[in-house]
PDB file of N, CA and C in Angstrom:
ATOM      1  N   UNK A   1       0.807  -1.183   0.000  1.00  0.00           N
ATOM      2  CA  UNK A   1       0.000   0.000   0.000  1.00  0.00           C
ATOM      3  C   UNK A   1       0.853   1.252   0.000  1.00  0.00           C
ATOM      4  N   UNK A   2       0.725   1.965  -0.644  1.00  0.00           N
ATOM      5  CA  UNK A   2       1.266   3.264  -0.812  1.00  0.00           C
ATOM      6  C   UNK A   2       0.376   4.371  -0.140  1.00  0.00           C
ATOM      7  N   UNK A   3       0.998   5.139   0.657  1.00  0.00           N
ATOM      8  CA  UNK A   3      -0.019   6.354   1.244  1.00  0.00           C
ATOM      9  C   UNK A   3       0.334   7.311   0.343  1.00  0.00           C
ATOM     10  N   UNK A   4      -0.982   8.158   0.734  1.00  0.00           N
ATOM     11  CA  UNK A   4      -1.217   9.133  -0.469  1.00  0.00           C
ATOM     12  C   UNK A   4      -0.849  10.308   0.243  1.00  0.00           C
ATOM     13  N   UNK A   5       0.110  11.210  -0.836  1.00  0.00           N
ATOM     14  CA  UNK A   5       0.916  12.319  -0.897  1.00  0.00           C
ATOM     15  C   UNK A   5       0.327  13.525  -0.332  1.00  0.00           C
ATOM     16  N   UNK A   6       0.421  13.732   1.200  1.00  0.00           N
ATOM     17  CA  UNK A   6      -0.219  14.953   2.527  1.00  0.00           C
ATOM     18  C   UNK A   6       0.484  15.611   2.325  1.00  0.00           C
ATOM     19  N   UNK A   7       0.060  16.854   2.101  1.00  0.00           N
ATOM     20  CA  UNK A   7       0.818  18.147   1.898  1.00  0.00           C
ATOM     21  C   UNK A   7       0.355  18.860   3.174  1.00  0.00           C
ATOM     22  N   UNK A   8       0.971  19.313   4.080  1.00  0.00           N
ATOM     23  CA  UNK A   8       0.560  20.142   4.931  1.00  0.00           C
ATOM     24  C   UNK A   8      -0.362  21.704   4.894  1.00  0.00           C
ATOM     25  N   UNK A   9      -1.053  21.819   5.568  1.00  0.00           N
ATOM     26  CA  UNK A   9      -1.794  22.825   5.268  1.00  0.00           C
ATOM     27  C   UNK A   9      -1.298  24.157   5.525  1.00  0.00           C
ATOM     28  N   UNK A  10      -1.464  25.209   4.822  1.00  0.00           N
ATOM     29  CA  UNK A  10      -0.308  26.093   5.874  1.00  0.00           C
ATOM     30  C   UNK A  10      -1.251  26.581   6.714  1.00  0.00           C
ATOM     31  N   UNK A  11      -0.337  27.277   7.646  1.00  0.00           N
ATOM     32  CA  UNK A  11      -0.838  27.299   8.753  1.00  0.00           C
ATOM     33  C   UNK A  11      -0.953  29.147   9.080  1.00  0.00           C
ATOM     34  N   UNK A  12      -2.010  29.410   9.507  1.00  0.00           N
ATOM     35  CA  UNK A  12      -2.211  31.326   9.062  1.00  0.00           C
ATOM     36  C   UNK A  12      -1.762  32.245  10.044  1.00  0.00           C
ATOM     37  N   UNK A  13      -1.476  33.443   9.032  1.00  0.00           N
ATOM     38  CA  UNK A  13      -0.602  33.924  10.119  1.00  0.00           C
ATOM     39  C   UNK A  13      -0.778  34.836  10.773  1.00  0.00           C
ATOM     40  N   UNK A  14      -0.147  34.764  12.211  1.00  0.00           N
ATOM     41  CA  UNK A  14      -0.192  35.457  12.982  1.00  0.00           C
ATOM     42  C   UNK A  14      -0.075  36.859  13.231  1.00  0.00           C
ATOM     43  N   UNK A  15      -1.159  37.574  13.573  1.00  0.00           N
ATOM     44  CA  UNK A  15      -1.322  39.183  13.248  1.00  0.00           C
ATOM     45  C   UNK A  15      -0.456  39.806  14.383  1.00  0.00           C
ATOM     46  N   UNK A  16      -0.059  41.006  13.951  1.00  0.00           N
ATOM     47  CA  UNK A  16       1.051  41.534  14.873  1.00  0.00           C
ATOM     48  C   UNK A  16      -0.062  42.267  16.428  1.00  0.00           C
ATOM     49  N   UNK A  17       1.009  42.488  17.053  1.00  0.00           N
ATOM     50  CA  UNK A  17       0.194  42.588  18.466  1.00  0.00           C
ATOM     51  C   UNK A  17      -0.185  44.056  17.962  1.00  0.00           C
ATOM     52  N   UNK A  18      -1.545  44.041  18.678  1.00  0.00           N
ATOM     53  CA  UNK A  18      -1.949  45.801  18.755  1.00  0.00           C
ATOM     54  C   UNK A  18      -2.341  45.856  20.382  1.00  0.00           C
ATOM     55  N   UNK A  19      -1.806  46.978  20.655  1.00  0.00           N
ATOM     56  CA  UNK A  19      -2.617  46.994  21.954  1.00  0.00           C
ATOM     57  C   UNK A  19      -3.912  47.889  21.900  1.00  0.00           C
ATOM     58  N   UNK A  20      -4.753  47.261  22.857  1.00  0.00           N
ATOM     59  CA  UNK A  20      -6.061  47.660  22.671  1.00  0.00           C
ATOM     60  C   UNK A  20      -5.787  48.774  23.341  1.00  0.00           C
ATOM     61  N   UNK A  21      -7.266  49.566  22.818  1.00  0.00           N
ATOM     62  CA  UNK A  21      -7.573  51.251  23.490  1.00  0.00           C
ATOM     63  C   UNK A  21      -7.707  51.116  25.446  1.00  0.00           C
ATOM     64  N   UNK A  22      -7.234  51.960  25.898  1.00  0.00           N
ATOM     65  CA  UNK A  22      -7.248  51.916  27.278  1.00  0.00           C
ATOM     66  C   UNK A  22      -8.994  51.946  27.614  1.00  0.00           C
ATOM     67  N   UNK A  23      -8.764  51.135  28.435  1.00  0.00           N
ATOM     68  CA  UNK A  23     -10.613  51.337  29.090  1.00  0.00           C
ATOM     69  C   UNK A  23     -10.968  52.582  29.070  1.00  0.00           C
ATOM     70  N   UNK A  24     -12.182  52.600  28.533  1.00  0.00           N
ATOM     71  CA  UNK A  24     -12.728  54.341  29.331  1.00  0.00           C
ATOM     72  C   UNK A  24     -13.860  54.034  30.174  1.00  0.00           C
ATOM     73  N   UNK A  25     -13.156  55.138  31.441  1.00  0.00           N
ATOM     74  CA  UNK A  25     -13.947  54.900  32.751  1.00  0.00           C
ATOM     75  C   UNK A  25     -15.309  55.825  32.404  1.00  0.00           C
ATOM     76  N   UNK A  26     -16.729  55.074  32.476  1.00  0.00           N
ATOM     77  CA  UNK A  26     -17.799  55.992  32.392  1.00  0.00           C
ATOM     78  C   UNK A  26     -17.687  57.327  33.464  1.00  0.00           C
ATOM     79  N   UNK A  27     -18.026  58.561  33.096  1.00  0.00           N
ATOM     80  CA  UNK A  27     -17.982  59.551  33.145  1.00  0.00           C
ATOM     81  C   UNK A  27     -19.292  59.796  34.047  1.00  0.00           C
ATOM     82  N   UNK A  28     -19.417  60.432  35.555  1.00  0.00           N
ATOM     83  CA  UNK A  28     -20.540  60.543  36.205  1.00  0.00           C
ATOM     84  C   UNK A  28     -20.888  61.911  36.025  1.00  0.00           C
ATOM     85  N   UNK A  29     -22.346  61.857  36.145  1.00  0.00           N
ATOM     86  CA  UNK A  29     -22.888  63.267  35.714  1.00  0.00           C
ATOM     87  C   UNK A  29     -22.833  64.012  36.690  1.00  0.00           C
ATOM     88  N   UNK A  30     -22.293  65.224  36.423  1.00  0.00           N
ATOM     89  CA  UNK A  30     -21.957  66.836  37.124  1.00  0.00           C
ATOM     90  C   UNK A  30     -23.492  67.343  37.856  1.00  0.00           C
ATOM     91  N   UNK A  31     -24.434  67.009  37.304  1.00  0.00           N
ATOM     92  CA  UNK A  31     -25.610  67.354  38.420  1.00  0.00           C
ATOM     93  C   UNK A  31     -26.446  66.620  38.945  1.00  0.00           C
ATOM     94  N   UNK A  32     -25.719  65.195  38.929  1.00  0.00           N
ATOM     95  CA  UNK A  32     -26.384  63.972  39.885  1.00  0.00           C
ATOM     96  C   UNK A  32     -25.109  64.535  40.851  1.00  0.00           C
ATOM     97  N   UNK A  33     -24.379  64.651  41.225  1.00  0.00           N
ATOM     98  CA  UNK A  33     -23.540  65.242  42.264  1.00  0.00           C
ATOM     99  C   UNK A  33     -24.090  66.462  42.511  1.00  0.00           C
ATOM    100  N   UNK A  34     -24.300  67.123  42.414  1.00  0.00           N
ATOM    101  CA  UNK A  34     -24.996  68.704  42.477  1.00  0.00           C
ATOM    102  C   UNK A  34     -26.346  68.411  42.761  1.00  0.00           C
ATOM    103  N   UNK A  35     -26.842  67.534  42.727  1.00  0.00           N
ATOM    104  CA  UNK A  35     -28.429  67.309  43.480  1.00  0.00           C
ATOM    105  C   UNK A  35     -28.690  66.619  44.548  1.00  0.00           C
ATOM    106  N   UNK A  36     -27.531  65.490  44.482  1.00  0.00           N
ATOM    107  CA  UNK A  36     -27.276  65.042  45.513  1.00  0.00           C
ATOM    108  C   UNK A  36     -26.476  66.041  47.224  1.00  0.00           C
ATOM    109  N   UNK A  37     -25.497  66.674  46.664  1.00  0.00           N
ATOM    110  CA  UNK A  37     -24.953  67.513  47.853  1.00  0.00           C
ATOM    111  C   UNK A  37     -25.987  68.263  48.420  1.00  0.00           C
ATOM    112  N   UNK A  38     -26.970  69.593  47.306  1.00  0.00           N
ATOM    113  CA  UNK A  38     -27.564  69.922  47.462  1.00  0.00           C
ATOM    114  C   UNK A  38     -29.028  69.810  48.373  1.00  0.00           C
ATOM    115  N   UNK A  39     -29.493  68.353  48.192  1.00  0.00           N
ATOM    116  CA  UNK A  39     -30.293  67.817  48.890  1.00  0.00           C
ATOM    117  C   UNK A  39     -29.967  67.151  49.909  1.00  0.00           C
ATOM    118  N   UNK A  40     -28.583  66.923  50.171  1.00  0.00           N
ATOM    119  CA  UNK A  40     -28.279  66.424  51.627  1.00  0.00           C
ATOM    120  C   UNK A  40     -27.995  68.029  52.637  1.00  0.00           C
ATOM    121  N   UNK A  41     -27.660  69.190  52.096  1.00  0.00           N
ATOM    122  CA  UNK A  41     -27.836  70.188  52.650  1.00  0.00           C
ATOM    123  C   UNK A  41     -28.937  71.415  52.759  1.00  0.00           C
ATOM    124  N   UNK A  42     -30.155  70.261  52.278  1.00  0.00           N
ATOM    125  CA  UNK A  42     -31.605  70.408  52.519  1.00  0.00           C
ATOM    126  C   UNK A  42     -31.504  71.836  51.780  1.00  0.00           C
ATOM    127  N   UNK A  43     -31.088  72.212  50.829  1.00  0.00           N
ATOM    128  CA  UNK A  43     -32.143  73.344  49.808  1.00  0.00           C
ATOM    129  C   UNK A  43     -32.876  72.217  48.891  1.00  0.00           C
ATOM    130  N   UNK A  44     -34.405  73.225  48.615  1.00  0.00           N
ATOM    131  CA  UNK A  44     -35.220  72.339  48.738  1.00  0.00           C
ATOM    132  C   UNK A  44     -35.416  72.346  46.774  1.00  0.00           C
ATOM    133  N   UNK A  45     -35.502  73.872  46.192  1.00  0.00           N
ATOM    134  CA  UNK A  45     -36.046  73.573  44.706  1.00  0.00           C
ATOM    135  C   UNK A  45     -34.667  73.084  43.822  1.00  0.00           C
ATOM    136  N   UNK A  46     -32.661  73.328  44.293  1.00  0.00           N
ATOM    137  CA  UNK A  46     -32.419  72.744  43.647  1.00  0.00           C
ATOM    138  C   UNK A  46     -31.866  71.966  43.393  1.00  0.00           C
ATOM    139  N   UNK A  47     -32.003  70.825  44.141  1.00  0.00           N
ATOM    140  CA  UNK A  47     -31.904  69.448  44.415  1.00  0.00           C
ATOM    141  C   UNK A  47     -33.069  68.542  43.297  1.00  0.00           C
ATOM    142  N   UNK A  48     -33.770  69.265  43.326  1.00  0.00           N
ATOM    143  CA  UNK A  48     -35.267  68.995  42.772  1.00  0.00           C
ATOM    144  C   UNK A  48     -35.143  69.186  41.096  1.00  0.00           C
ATOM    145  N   UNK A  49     -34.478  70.431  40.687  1.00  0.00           N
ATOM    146  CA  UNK A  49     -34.243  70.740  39.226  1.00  0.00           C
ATOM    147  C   UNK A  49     -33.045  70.393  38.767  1.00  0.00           C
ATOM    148  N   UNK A  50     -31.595  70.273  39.807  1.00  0.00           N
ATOM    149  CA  UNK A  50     -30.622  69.234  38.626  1.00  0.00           C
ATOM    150  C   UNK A  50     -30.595  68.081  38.761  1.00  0.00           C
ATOM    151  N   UNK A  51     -32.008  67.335  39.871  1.00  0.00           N
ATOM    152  CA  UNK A  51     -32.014  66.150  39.608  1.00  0.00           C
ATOM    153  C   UNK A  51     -32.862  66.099  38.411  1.00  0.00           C
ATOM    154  N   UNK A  52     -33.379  66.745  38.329  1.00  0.00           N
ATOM    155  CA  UNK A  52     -34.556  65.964  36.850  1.00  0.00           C
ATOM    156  C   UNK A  52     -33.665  66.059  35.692  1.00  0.00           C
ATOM    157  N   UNK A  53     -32.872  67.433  35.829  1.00  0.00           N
ATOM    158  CA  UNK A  53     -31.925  67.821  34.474  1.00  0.00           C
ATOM    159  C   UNK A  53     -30.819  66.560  34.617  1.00  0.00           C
ATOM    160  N   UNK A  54     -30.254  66.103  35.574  1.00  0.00           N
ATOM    161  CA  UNK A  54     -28.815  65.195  35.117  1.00  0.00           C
ATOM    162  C   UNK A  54     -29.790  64.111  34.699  1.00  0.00           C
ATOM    163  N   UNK A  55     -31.035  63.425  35.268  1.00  0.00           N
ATOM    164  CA  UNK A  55     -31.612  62.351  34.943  1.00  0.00           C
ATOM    165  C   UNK A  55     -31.830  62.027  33.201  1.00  0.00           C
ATOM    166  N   UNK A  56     -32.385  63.333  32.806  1.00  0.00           N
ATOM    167  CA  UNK A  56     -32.597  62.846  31.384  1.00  0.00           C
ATOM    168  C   UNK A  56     -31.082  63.350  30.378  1.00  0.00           C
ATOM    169  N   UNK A  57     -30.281  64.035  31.158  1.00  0.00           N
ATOM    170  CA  UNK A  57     -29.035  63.742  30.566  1.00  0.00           C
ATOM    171  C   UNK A  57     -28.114  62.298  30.835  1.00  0.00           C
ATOM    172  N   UNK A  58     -28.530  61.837  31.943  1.00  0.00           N
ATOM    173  CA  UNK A  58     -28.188  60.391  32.108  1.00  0.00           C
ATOM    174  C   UNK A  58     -28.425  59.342  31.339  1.00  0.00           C
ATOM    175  N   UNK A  59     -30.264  59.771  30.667  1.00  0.00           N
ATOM    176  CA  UNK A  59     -31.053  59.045  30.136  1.00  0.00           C
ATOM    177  C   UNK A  59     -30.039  58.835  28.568  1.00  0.00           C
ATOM    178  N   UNK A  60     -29.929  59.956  27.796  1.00  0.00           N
ATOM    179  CA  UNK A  60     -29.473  61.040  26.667  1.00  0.00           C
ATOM    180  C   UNK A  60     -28.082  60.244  26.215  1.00  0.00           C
ATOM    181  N   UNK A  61     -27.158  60.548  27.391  1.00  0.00           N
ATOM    182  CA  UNK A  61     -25.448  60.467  27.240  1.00  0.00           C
ATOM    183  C   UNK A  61     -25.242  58.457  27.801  1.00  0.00           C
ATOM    184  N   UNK A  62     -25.832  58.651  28.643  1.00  0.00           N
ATOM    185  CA  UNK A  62     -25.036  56.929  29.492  1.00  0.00           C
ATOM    186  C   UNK A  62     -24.143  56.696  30.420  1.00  0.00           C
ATOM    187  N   UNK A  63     -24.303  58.650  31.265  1.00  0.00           N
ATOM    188  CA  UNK A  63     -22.974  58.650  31.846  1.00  0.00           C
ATOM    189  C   UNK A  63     -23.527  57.493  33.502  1.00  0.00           C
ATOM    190  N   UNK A  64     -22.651  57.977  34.091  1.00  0.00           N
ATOM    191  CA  UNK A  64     -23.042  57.359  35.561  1.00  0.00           C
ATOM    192  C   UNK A  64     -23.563  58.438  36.463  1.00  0.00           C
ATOM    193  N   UNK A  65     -24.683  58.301  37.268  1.00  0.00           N
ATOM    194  CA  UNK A  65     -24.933  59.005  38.603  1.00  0.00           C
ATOM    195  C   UNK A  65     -26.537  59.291  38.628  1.00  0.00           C
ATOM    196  N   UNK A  66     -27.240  57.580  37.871  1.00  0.00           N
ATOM    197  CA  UNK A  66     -28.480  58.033  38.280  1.00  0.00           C
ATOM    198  C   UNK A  66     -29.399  57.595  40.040  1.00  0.00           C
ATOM    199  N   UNK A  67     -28.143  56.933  40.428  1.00  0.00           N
ATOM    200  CA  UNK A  67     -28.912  56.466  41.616  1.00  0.00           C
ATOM    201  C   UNK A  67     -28.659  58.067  42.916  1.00  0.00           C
ATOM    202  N   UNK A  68     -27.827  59.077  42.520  1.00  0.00           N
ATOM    203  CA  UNK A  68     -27.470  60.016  42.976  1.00  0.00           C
ATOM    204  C   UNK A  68     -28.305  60.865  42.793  1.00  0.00           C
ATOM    205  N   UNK A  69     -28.299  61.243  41.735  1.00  0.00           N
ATOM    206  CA  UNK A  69     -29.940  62.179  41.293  1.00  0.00           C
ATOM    207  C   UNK A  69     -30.855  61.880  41.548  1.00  0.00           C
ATOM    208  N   UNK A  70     -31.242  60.558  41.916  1.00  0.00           N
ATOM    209  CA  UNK A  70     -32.470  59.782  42.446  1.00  0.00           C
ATOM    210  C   UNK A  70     -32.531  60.394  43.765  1.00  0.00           C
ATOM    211  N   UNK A  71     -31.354  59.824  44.586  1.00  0.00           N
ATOM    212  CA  UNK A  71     -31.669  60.612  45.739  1.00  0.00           C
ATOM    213  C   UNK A  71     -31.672  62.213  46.322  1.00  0.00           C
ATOM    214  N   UNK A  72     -31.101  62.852  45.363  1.00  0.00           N
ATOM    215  CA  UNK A  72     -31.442  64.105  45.532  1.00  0.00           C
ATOM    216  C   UNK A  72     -32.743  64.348  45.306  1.00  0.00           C
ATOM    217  N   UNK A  73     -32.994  63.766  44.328  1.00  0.00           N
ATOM    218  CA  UNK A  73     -34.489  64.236  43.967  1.00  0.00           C
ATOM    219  C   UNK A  73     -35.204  63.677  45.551  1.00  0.00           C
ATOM    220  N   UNK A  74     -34.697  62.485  45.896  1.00  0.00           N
ATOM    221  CA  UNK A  74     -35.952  62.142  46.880  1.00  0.00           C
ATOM    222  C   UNK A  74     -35.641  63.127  48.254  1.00  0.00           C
ATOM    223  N   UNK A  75     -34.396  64.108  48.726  1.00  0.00           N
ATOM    224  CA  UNK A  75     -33.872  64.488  49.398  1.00  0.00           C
ATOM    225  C   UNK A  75     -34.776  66.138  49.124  1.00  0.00           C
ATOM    226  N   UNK A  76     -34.745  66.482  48.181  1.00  0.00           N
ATOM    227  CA  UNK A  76     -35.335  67.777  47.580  1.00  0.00           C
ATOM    228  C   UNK A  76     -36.737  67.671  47.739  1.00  0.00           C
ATOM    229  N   UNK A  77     -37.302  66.808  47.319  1.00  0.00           N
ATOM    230  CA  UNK A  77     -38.966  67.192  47.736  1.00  0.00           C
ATOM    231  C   UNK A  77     -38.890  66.793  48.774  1.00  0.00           C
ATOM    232  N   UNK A  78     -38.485  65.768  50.101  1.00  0.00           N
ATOM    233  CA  UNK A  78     -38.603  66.111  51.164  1.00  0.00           C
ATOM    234  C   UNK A  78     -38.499  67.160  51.928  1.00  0.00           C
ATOM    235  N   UNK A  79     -37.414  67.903  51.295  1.00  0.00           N
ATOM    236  CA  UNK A  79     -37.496  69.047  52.284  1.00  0.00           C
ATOM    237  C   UNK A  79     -38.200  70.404  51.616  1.00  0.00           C
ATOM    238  N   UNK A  80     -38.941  70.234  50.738  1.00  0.00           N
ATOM    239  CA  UNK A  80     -40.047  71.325  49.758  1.00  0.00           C
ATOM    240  C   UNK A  80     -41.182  70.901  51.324  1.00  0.00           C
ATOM    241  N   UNK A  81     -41.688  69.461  51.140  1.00  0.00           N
ATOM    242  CA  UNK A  81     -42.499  68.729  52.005  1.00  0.00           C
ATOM    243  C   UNK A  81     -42.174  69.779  53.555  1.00  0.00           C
ATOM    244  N   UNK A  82     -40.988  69.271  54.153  1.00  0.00           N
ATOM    245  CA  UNK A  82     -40.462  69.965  54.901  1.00  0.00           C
ATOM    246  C   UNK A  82     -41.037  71.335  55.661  1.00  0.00           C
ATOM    247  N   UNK A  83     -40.251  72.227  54.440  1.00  0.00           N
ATOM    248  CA  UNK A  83     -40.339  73.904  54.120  1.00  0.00           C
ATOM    249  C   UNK A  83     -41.934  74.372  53.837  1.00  0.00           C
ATOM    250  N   UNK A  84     -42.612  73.514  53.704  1.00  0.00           N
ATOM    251  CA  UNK A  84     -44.295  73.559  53.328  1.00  0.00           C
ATOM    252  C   UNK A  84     -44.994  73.881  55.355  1.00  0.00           C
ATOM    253  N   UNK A  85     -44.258  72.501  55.362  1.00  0.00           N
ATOM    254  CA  UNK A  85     -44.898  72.188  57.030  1.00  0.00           C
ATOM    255  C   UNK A  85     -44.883  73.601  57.828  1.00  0.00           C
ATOM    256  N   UNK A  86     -43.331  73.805  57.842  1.00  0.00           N
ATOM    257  CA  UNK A  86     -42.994  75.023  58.885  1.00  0.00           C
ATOM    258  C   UNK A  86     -43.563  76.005  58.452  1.00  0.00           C
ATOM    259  N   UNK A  87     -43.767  76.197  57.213  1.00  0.00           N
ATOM    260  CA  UNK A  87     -44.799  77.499  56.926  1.00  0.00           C
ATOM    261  C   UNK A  87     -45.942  77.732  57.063  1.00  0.00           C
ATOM    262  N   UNK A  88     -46.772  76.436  57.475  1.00  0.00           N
ATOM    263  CA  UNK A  88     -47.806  75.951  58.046  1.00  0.00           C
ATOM    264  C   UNK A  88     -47.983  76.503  59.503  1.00  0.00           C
ATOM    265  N   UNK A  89     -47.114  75.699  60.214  1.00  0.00           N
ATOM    266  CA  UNK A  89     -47.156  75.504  62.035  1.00  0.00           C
ATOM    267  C   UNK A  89     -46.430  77.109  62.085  1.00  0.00           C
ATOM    268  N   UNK A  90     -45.560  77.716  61.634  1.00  0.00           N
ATOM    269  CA  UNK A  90     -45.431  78.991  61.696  1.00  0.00           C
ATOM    270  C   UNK A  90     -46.361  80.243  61.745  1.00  0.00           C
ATOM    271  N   UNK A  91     -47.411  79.710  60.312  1.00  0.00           N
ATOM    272  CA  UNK A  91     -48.695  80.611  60.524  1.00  0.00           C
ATOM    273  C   UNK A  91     -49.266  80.468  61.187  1.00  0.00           C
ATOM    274  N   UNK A  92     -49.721  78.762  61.776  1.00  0.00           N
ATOM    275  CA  UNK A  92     -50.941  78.223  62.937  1.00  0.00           C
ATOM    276  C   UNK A  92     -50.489  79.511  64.748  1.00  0.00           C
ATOM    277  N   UNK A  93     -49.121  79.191  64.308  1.00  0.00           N
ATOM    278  CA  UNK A  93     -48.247  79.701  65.660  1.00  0.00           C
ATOM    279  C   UNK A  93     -48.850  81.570  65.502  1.00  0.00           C
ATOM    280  N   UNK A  94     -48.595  81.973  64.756  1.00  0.00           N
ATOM    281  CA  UNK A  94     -48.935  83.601  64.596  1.00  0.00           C
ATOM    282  C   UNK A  94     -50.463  83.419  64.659  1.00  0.00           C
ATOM    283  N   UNK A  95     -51.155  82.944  64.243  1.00  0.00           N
ATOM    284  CA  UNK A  95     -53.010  82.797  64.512  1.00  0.00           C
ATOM    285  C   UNK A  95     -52.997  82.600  65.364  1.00  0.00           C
ATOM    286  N   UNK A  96     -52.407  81.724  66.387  1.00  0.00           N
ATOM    287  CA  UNK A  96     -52.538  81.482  67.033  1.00  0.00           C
ATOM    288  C   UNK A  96     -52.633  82.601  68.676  1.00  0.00           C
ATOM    289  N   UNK A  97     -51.486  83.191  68.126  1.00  0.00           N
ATOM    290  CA  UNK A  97     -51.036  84.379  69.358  1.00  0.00           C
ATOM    291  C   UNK A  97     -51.634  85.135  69.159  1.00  0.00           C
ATOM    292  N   UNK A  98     -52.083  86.241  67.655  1.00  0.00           N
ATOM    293  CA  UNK A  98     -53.250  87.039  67.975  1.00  0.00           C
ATOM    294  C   UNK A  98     -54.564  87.306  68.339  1.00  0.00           C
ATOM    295  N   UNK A  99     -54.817  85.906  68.293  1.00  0.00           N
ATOM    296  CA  UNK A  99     -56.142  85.478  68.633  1.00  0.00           C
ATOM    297  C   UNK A  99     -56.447  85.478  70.232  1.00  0.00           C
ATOM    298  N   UNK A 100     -54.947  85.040  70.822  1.00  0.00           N
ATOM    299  CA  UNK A 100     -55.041  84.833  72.202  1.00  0.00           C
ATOM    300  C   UNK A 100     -54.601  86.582  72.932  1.00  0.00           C
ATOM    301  N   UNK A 101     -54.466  87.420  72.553  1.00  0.00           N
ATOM    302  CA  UNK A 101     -54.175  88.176  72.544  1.00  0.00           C
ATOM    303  C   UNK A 101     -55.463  89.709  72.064  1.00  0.00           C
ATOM    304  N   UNK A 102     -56.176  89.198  71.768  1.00  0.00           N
ATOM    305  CA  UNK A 102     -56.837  90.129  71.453  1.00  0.00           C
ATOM    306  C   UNK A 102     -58.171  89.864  72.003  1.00  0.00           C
TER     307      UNK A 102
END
């Protein structure tokens, strides 16, 4: 028996090294930080307006910082909620004294 004449296959070649692009670190949004500080130092409308604004720029771009704006936002109408009350029990408090008073 004679075997039949295998030619090797060639074999393909090897591409030169590239190095890949450096990671890019997602980029967090400038007024999910700014709504967040804001609403942990209880001002009340703008905590409330660069959370809605970074949110749909969050929505928009893809950056990072919607769980931040979230909580500003929830930090900001609490203290609208807040700032509502005392203006409440503040007036009850002044009705209150002229009434007793007069």
């Amino acid at each position: 028996m004679s075997t039949p004449d295998v030619t090797p296959e060639p074999t393909p070649a090897v591409p030169a090294y590239q190095a890949s692009p450096p990671a890019q670190v997602a980029k967090t949004n400038v007024l999910s930080i700014v709504a967040l500080i804001t609403g942990i130092l209880g001002l009340a409308i703008v905590p409330v307006i660069c959370g809605h604004i970074s949110l749909s720029q969050i929505k928009r771009t893809g950056e990072q910082g919607r769980v931040m704006a979230i909580i500003g936002l929830v930090l900001g109408y609490l203290a609208i909620v807040a700032w509502i009350i005392a203006w409440i029990v503040i007036a009850v408090a002044i009705g209150a004294s002229t009434t007793m008073t007069n």
